[in-house]
C-alpha atoms as a PDB file:
ATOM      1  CA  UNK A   1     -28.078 -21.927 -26.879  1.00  0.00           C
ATOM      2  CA  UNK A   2     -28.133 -25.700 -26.857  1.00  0.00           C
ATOM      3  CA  UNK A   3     -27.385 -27.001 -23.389  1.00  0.00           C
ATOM      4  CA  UNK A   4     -24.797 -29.520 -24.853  1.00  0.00           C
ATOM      5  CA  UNK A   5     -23.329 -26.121 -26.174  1.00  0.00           C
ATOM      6  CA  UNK A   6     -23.140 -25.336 -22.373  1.00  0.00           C
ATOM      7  CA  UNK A   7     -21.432 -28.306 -21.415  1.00  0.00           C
ATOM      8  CA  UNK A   8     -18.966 -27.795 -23.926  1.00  0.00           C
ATOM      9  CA  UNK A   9     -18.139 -24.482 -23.403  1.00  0.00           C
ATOM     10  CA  UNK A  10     -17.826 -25.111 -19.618  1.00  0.00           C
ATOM     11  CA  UNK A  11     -15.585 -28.117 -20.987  1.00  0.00           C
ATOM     12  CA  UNK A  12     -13.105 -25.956 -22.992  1.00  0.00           C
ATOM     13  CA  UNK A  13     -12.688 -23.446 -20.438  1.00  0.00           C
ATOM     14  CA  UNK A  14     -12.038 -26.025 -18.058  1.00  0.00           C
ATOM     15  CA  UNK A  15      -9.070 -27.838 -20.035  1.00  0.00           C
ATOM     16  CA  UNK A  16      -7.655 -24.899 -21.270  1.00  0.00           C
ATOM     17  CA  UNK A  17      -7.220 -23.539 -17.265  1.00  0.00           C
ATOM     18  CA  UNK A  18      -6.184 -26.863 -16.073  1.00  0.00           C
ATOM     19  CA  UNK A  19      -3.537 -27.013 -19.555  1.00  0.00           C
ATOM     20  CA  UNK A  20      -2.449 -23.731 -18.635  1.00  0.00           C
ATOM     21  CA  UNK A  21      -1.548 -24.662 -14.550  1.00  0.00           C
ATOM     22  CA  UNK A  22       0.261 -27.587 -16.160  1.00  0.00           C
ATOM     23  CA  UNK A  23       2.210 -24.910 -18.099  1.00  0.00           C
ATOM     24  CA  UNK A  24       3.261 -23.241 -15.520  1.00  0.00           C
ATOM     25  CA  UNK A  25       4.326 -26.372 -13.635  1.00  0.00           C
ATOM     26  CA  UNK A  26       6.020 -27.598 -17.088  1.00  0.00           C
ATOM     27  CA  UNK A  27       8.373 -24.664 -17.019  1.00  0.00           C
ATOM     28  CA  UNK A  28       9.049 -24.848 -13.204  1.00  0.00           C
ATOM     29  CA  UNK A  29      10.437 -27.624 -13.329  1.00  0.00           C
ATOM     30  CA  UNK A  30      12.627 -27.079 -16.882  1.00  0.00           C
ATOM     31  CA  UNK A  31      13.457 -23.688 -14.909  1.00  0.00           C
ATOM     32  CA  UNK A  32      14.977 -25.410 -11.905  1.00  0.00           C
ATOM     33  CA  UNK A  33      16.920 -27.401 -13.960  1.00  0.00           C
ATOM     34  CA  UNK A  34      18.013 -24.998 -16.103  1.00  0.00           C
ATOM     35  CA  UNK A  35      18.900 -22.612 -13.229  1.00  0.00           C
ATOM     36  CA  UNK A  36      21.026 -25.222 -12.419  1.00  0.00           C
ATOM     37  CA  UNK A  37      22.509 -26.605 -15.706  1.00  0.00           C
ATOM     38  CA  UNK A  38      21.879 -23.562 -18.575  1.00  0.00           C
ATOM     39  CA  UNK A  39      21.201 -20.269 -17.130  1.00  0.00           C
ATOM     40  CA  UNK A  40      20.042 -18.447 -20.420  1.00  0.00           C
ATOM     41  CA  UNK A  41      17.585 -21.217 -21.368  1.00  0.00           C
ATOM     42  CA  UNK A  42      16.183 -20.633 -17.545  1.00  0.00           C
ATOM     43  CA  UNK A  43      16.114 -16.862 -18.322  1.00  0.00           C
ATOM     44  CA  UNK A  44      13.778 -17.931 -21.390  1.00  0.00           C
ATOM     45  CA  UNK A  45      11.801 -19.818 -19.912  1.00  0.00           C
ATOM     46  CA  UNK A  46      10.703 -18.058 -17.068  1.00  0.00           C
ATOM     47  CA  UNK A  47       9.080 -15.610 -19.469  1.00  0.00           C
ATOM     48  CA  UNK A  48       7.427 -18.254 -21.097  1.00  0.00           C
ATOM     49  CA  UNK A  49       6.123 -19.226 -17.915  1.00  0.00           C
ATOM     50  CA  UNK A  50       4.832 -15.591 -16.965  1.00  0.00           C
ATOM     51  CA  UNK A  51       2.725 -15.983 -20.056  1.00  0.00           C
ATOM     52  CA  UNK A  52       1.336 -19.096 -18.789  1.00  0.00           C
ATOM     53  CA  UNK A  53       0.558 -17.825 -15.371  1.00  0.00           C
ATOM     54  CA  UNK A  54      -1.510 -14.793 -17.192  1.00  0.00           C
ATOM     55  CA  UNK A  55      -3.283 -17.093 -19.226  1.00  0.00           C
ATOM     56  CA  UNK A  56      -4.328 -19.297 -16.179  1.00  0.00           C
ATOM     57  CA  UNK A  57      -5.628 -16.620 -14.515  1.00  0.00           C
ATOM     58  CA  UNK A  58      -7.510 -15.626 -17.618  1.00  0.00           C
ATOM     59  CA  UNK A  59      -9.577 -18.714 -18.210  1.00  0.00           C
ATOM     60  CA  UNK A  60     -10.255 -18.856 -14.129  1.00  0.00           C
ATOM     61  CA  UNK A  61     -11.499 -15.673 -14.400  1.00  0.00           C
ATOM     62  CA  UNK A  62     -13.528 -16.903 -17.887  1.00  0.00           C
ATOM     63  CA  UNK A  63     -15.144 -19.549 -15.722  1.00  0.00           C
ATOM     64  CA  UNK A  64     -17.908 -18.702 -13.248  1.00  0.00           C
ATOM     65  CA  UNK A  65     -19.842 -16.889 -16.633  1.00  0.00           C
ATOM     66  CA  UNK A  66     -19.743 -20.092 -17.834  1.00  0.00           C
ATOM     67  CA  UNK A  67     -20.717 -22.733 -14.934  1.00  0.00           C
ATOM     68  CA  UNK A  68     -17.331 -23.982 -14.970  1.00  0.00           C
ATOM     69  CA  UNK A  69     -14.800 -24.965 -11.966  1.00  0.00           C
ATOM     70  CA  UNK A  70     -11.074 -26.194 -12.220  1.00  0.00           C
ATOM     71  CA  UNK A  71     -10.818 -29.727 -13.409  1.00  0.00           C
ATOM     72  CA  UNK A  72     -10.871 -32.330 -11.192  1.00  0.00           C
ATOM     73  CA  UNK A  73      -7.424 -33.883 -12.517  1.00  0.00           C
ATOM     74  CA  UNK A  74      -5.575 -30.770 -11.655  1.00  0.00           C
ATOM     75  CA  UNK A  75      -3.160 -32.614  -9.739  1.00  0.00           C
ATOM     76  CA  UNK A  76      -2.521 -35.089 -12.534  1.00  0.00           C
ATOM     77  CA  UNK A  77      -1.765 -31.987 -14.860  1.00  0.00           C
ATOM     78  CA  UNK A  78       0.721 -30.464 -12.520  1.00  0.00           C
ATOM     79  CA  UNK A  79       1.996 -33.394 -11.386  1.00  0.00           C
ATOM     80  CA  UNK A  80       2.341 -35.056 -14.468  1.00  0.00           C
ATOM     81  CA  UNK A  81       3.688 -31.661 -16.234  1.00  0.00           C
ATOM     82  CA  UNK A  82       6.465 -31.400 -13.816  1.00  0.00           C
ATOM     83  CA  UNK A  83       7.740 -34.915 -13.849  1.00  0.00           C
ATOM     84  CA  UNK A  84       7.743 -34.893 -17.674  1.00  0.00           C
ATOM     85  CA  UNK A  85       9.592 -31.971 -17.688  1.00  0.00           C
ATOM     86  CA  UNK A  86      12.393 -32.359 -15.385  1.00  0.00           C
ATOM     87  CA  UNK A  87      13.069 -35.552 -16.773  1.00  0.00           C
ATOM     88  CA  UNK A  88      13.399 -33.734 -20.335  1.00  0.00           C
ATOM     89  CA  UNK A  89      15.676 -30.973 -18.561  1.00  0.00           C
ATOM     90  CA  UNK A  90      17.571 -33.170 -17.358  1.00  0.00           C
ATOM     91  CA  UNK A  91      18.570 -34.595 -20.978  1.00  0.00           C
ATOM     92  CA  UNK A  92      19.394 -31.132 -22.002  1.00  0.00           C
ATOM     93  CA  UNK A  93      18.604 -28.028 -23.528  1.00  0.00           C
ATOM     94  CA  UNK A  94      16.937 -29.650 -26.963  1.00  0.00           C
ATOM     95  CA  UNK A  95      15.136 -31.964 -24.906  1.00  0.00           C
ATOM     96  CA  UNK A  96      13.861 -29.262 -23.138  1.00  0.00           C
ATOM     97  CA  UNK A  97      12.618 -26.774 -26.619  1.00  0.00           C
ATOM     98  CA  UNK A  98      11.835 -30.526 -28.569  1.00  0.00           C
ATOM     99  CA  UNK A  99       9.553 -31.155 -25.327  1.00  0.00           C
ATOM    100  CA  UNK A 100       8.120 -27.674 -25.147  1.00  0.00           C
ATOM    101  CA  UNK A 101       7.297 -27.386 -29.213  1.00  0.00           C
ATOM    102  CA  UNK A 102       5.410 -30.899 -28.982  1.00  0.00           C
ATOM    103  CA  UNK A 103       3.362 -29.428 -25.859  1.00  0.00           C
ATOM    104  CA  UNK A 104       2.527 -26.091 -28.000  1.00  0.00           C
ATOM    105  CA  UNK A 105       2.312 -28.045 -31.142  1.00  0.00           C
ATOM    106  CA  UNK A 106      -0.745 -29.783 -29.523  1.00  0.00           C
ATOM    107  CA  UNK A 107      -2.063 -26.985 -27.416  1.00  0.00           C
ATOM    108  CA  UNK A 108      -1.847 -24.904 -30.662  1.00  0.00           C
ATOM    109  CA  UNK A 109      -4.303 -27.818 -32.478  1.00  0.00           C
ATOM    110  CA  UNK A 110      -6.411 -27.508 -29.998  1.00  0.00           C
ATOM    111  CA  UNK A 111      -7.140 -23.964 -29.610  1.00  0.00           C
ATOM    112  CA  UNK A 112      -7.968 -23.922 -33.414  1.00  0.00           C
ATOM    113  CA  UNK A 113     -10.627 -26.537 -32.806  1.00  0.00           C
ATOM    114  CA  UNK A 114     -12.158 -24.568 -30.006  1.00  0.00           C
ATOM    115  CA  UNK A 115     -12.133 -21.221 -31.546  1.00  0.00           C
ATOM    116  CA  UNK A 116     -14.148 -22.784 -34.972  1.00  0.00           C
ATOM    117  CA  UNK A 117     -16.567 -24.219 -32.082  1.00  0.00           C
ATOM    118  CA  UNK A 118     -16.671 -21.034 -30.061  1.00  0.00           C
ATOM    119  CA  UNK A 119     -16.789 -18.594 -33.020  1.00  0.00           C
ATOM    120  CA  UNK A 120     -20.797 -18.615 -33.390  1.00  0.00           C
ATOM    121  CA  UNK A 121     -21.356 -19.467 -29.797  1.00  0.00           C
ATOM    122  CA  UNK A 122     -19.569 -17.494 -27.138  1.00  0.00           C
ATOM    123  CA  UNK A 123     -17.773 -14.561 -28.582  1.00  0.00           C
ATOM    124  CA  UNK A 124     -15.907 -13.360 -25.814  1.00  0.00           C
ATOM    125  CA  UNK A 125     -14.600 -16.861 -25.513  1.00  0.00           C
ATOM    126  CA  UNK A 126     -13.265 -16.987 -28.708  1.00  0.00           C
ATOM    127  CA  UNK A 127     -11.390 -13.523 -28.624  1.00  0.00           C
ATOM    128  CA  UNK A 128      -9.987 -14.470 -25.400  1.00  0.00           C
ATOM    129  CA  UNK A 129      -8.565 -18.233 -26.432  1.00  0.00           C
ATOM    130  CA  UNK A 130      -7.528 -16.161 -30.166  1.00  0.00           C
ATOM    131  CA  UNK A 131      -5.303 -13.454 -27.947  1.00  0.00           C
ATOM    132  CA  UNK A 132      -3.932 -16.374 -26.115  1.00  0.00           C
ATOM    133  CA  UNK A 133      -3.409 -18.659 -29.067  1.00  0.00           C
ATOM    134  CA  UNK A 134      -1.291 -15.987 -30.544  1.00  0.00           C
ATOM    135  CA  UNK A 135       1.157 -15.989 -27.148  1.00  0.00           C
ATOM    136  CA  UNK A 136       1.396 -19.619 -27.590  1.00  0.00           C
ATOM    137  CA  UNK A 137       1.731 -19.715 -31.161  1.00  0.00           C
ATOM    138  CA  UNK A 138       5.070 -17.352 -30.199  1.00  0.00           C
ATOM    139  CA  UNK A 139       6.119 -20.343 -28.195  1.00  0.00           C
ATOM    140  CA  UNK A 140       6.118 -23.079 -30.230  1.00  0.00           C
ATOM    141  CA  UNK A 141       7.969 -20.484 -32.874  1.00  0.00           C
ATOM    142  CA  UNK A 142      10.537 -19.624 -30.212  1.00  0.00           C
ATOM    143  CA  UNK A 143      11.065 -23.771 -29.678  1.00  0.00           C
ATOM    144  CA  UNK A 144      11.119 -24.585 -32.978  1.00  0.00           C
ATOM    145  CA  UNK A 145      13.901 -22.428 -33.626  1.00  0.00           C
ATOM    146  CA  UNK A 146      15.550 -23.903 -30.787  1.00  0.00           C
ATOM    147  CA  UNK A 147      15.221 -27.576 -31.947  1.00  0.00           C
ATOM    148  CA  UNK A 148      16.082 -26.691 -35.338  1.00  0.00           C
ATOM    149  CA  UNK A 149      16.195 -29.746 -37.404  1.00  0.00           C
ATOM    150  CA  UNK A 150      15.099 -32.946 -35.841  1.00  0.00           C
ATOM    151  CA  UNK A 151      17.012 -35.724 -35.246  1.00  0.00           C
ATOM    152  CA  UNK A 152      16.137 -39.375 -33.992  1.00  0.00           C
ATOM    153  CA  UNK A 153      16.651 -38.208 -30.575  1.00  0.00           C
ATOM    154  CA  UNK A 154      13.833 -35.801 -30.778  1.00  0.00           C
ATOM    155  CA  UNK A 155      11.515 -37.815 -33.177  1.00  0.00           C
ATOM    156  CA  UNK A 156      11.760 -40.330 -30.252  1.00  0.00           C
ATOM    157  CA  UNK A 157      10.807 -37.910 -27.220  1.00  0.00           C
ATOM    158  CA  UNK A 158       7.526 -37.217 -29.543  1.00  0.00           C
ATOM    159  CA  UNK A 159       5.552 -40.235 -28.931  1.00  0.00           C
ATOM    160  CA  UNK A 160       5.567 -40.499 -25.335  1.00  0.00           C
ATOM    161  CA  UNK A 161       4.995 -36.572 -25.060  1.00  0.00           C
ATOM    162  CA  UNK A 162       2.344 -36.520 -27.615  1.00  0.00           C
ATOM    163  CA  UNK A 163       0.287 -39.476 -26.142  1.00  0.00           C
ATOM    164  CA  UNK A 164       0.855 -38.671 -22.631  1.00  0.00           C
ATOM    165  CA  UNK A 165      -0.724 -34.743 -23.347  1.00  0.00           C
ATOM    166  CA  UNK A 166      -3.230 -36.036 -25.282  1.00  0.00           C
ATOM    167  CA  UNK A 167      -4.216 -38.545 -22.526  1.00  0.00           C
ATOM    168  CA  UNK A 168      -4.622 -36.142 -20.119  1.00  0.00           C
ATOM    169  CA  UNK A 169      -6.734 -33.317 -22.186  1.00  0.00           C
ATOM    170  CA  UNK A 170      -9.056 -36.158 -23.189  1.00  0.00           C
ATOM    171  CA  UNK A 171      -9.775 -37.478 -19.031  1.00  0.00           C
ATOM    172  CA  UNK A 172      -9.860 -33.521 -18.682  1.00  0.00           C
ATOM    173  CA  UNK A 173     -12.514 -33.269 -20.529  1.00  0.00           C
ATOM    174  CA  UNK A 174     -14.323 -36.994 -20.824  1.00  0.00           C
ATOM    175  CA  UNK A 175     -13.424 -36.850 -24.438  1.00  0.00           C
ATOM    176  CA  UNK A 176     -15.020 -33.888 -24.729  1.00  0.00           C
ATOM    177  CA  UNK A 177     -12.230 -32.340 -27.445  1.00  0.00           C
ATOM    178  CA  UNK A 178     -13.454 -35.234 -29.914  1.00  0.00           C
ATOM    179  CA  UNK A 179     -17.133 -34.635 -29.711  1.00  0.00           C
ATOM    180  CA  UNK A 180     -16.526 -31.356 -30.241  1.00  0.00           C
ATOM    181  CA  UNK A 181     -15.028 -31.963 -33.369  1.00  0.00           C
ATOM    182  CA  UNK A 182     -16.981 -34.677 -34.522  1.00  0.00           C
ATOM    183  CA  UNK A 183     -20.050 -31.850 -34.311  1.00  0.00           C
ATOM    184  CA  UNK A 184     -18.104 -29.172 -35.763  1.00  0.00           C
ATOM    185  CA  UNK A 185     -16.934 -31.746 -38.763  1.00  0.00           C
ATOM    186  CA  UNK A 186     -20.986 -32.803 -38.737  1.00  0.00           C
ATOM    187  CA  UNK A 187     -22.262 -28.987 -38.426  1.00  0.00           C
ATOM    188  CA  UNK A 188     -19.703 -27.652 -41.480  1.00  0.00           C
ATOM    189  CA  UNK A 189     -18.977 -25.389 -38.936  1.00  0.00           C
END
């Protein structure tokens, strides 16, 4: 294997553990609010969160086969996850499911993108990030039906929450997630 296939692979694993201690962070703080505020959204939640702690452990685990180490902007991602997310707790229970299906929605995307770039090169990999994809993919179905229909409420939480994820999986990964699939799109892979 290439050693820019290396660096990749190292790459994804390391995003996807950092992405996943931001999880866990995320739903801390929609917990405590929610504890507070909603009790059976917290009682939701904190199952969502066990996933997240699993998965986290997972892609450590996944990482010294693969010359990887936690990301360096670790504290960003929890940081940053937790301050997003009590703010959106604190608007209320829709902010808190319109928040957590944008966060999936994007996770989701990228998953897909790494398992068409890990599906010829590290096997193992790939069945791992497919079992977890399908926990996640229960997540963003669980806040979808939460958030229902969308209104301009949640249409505006989007932007902000979209751009501020995406900001911190690209310094994650040095833009990494784009190279990747500017090869994949170049490969036909």
């Amino acid at each position: 294997m290439p050693a820019s296939d290396h660096i990749k692979i190292a790459r994804i694993v390391r995003v996807n553990h950092a992405g996943e201690f931001s999880a866990i962070r995320i739903y801390a703080a929609q917990i405590l609010v929610s504890s507070i505020f909603w009790k059976p959204v917290a009682a939701e939640l904190q199952d969502l969160r066990s996933h997240e702690v699993t998965h986290c452990d997972l892609f450590r685990s996944a990482m010294p086969d693969r010359q990887s180490r936690p990301c360096r902007t670790m504290s960003l991602w929890g940081r940053g996850g937790w301050l997003l997310d009590l703010l959106t707790a604190l608007l209320g229970p829709k902010a808190i499911w319109t928040c957590t299906e944008i966060v999936e929605d994007r996770v989701h995307h990228h998953l897909s993108a790494q398992l068409r770039y890990l599906a010829k090169r590290d096997e193992p990999l790939h069945d791992l990030i497919a079992s977890i994809q399908a926990e996640e993919e229960g997540h963003l179905s669980l806040a979808r039906q939460h958030v229902g229909k969308h209104s301009t409420f949640s249409r505006m939480l989007a932007a902000p929450i979209t751009a501020a994820v995406e900001a911190v999986i690209w310094l994650s990964t040095w833009d990494g997630s784009a190279r990747m699939n500017r090869d994949l799109s170049g490969a036909g892979a």
